[in-house]
Protein backbone atom coordinates (compact mmCIF):
# COMPACT_ATOMS: atom_id res chain seq x y z
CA UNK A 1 128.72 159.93 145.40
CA UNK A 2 130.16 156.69 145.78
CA UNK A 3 126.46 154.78 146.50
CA UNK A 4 125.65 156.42 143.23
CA UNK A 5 128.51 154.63 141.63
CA UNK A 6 127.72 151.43 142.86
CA UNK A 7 123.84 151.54 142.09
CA UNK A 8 124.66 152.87 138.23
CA UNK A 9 127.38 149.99 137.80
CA UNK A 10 125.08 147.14 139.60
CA UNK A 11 122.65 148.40 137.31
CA UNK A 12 124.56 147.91 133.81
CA UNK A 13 126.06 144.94 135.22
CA UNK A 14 122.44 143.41 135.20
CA UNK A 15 121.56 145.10 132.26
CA UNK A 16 124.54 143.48 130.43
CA UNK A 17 123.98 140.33 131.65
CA UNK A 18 120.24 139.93 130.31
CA UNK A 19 122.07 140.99 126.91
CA UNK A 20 124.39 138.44 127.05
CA UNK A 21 122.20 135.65 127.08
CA UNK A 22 120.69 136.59 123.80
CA UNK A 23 122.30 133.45 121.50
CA UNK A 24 119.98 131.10 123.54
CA UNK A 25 117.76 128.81 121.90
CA UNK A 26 113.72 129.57 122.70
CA UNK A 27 111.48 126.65 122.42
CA UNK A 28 109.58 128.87 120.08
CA UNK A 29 112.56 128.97 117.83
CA UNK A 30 112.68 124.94 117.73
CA UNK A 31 108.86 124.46 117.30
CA UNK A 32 109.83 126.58 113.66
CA UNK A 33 111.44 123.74 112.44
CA UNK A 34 109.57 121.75 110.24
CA UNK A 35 110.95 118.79 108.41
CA UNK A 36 111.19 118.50 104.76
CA UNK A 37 110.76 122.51 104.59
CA UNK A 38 113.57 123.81 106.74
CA UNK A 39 117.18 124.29 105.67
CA UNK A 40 120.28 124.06 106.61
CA UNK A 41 120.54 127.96 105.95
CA UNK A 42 117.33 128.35 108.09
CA UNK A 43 119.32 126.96 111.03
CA UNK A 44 122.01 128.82 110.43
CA UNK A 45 120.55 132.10 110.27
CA UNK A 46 118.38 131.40 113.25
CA UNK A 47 120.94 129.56 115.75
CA UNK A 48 124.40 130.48 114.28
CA UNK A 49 126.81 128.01 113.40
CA UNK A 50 126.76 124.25 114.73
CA UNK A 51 128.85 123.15 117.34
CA UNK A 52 129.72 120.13 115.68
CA UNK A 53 128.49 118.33 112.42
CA UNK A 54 129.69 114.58 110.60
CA UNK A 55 128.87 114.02 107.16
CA UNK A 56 127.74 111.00 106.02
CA UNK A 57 129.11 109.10 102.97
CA UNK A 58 125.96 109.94 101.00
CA UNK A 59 126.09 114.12 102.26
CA UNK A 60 123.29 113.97 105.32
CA UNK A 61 124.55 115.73 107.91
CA UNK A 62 124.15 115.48 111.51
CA UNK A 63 124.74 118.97 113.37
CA UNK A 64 124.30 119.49 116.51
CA UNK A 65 124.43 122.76 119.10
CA UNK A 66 124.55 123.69 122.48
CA UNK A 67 123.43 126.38 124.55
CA UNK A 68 123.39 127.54 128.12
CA UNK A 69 120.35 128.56 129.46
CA UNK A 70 120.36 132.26 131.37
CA UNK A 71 122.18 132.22 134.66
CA UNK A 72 119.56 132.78 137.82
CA UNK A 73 119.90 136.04 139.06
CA UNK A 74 121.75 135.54 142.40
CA UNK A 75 124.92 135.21 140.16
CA UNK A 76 125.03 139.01 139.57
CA UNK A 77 124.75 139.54 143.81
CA UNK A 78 128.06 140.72 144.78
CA UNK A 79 129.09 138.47 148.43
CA UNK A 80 125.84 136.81 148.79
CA UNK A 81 124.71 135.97 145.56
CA UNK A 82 126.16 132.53 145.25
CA UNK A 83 124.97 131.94 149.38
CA UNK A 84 121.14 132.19 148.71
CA UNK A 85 121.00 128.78 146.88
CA UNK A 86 123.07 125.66 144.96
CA UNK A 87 124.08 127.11 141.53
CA UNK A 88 121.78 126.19 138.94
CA UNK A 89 122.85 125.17 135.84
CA UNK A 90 120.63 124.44 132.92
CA UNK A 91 121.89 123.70 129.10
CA UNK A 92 120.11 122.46 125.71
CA UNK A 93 121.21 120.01 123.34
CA UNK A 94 119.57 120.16 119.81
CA UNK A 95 120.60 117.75 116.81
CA UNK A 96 119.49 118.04 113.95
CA UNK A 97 119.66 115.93 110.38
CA UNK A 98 120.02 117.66 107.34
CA UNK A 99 119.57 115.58 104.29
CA UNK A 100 122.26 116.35 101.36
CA UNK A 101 119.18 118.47 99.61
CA UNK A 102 120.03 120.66 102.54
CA UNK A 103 116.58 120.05 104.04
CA UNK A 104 115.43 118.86 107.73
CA UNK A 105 115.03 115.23 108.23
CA UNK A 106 114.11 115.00 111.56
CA UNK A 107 115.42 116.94 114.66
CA UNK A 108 115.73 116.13 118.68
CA UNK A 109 116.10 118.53 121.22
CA UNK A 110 116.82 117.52 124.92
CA UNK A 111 116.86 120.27 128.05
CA UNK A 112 119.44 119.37 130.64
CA UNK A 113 118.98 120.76 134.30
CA UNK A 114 121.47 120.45 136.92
């Protein structure tokens, strides 16, 4: 009974854990933004509220957001997990200028591995 216990909780550990990670940003999300047509709404909707944003004197804004990328696997492995290799850790930065039209100026996105 008890192995049972420990296979069904192992498994909705994992299970939550590939859930968690859903707020990540997906390259195909960033290769949707398209200056002069995307809004500030559009990035909104798509990668939730900015981290940070300044506004210039004139209304541009800079925002910017950053997300962790999905853990590796040997996280979830109870004991071992963080044995079987140096923790990877992987984050991306995106900024992005809005004009004060609310539209995309230009953006920049830069992957970080560690």
């Amino acid at each position: 009974m008890k192995i049972n216990q420990l296979i069904f909780t192992v498994l909705a550990s994992l299970w939550l854990a590939s859930h968690a990670s859903s707020d990540q940003i997906e390259q195909q999300d960033i290769n949707e933004i398209r200056p002069g047509i995307t809004t500030e709404t559009d990035l909104a909707r798509k990668f939730g509220p900015p981290d940070t944003g300044v506004v210039d004197t004139r209304g541009n804004r800079l925002l910017h957001w950053t997300k962790l990328g999905a853990p590796p696997l040997r996280g979830y492995i109870p004991i071992i997990g963080p044995w079987l290799c140096v923790a990877d850790v992987s984050w991306l930065d995106l900024w992005v200028q809005v004009r004060a039209n609310g539209r995309v100026e230009h953006y920049m996105c830069k992957i970080h591995q560690r």
